[in-house]
Each structure stands twice: as C-alpha cells, then as structure tokens.
C-alpha atoms as a PDB file:
ATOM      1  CA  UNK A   1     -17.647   8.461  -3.497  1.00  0.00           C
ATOM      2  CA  UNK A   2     -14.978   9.098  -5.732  1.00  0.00           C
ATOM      3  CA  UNK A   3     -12.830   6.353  -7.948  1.00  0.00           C
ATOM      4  CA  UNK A   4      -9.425   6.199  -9.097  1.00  0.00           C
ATOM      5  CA  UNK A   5      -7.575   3.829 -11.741  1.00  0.00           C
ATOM      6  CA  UNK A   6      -5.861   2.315  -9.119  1.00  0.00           C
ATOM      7  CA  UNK A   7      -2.189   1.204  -9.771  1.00  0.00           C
ATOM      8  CA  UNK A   8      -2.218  -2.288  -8.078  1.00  0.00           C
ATOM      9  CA  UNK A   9      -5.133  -3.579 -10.030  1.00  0.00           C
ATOM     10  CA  UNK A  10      -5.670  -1.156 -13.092  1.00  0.00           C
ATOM     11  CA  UNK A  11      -8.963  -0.742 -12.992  1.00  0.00           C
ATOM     12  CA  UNK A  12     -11.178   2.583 -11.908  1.00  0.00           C
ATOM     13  CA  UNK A  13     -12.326   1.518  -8.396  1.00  0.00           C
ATOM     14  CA  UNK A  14     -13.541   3.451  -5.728  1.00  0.00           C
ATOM     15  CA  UNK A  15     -10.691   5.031  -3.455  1.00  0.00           C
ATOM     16  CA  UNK A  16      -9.857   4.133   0.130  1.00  0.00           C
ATOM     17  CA  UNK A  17     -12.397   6.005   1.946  1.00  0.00           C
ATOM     18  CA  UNK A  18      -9.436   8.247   4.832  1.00  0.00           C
ATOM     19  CA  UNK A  19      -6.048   9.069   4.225  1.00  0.00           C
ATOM     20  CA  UNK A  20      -4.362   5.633   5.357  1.00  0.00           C
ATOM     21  CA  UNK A  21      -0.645   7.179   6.179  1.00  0.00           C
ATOM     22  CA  UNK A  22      -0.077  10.936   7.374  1.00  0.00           C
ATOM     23  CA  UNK A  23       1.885  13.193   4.548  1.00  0.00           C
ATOM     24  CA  UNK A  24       3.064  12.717   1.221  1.00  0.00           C
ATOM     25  CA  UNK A  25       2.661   8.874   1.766  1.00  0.00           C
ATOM     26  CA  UNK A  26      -0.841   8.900   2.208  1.00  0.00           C
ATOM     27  CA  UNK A  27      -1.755  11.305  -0.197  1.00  0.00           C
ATOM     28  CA  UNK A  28      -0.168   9.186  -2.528  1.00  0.00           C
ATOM     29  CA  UNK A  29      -1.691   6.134  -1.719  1.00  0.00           C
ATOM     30  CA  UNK A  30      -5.165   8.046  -1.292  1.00  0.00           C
ATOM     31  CA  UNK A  31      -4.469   8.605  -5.123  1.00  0.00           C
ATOM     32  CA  UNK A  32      -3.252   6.084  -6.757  1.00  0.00           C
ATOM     33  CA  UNK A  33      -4.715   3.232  -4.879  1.00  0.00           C
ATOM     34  CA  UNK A  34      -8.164   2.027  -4.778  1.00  0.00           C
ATOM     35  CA  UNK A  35     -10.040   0.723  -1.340  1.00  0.00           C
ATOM     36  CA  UNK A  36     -10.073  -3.633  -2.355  1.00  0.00           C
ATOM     37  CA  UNK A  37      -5.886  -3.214  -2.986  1.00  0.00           C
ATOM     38  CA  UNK A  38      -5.877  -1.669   0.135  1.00  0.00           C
ATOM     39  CA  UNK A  39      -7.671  -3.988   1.980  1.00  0.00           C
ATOM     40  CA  UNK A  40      -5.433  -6.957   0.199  1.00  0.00           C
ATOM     41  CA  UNK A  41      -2.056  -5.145   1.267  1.00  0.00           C
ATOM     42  CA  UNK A  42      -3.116  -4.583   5.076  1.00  0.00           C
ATOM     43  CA  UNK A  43      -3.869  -8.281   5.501  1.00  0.00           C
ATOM     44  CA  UNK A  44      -0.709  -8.602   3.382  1.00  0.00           C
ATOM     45  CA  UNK A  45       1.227  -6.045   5.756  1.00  0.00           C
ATOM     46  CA  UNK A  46       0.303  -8.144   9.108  1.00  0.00           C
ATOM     47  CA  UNK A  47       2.294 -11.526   6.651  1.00  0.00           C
ATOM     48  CA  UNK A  48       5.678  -8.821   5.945  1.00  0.00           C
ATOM     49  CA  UNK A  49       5.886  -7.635   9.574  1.00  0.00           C
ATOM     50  CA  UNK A  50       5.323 -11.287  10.945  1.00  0.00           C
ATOM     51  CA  UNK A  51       7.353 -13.252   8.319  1.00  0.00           C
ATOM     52  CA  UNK A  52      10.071 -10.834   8.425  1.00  0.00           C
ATOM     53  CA  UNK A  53       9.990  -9.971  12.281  1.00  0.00           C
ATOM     54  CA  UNK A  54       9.714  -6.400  12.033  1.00  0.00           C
ATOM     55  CA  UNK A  55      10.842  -4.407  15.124  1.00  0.00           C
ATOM     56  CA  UNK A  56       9.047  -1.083  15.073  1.00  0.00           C
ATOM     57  CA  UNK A  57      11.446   0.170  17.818  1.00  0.00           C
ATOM     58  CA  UNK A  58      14.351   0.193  14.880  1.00  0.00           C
ATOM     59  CA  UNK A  59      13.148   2.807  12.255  1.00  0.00           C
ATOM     60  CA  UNK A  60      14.696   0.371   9.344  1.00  0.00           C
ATOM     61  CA  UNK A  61      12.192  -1.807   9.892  1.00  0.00           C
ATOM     62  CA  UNK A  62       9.397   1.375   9.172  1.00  0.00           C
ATOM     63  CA  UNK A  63      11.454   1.847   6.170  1.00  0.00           C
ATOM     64  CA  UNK A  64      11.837  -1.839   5.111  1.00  0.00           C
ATOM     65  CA  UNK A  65       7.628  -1.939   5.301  1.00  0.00           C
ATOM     66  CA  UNK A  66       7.238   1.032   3.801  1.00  0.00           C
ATOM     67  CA  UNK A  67       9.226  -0.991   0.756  1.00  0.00           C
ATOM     68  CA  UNK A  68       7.414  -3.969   0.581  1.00  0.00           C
ATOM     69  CA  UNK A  69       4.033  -1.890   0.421  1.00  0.00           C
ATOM     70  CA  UNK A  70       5.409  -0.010  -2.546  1.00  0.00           C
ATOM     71  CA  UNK A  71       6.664  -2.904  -4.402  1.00  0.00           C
ATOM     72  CA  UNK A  72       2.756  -4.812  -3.049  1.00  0.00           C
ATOM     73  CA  UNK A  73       0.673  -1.232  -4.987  1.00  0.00           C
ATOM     74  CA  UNK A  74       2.762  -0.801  -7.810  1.00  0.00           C
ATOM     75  CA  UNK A  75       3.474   2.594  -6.743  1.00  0.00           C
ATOM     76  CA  UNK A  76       7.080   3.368  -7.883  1.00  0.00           C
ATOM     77  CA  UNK A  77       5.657   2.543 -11.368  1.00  0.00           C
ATOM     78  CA  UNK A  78       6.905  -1.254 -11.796  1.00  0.00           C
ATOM     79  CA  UNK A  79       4.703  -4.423 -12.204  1.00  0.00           C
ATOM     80  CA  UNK A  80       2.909  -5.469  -8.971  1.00  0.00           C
ATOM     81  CA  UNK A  81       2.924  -8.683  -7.677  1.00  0.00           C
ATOM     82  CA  UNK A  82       0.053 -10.914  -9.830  1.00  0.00           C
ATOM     83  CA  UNK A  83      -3.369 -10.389  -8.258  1.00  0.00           C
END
C-alpha cells in the first residue's frame, strides 16, 4: 500500500485505498490526502450537507460542498481546521 504526507494531518499515512471523486478532484485528493482524513471528512461531509441543508438538485450546493471539503483537507494550501 502506498503512503502520502497527507495535507490535513501532515504526517506520511497510507492513502485512501480508490479514487474517492471522478477527475482532477479525485486525483487530487488520492494525492494529497491520506485514508484516516478521509474517513474524518466523510463523517464530517454527512454534518455540512445536513447543517447547511444542501440540495443536490441545485449544482451550488455541489459547489458549496466541494468548498467546505477543501477548506476540511487543507488542500488549497491554507491551515486546516485543528485535528
């Protein structure tokens, strides 16, 4: 299994085991992000879609999850939330 210094956590974990998002996205997140940060943002995603009241029939609310995952990983380079 293969690792990767994951950008949520910092530390060289192993990654998430299938490409979790078809594209660019996933490849991403299959790169930067290891399998536990995963697992933390998809019981974190079912808390945004709920708290927020996401309606996946309006594509802003794809785009307003797509956000909050970002901000959750670290991915656009800035500070995640504190673990």
């Amino acid at each position: 299994m293969s690792s990767v210094i994951c950008t949520r956590c910092r530390l060289d974990r192993p990654t998430i085991p299938e490409m979790p998002y078809p594209g660019d996205l996933g490849a991403e997140v299959l790169q930067k992000v290891c399998g536990l940060c995963w697992a933390e943002w998809q019981q974190t995603e079912v808390i945004v879609i709920n708290e927020l009241r996401l309606d996946f029939m309006d594509p802003k609310s794809h785009d307003t999850l797509v956000l909050h995952m970002r901000e959750f990983l670290g991915l656009d380079g800035e500070s995640p939330p504190a673990l």
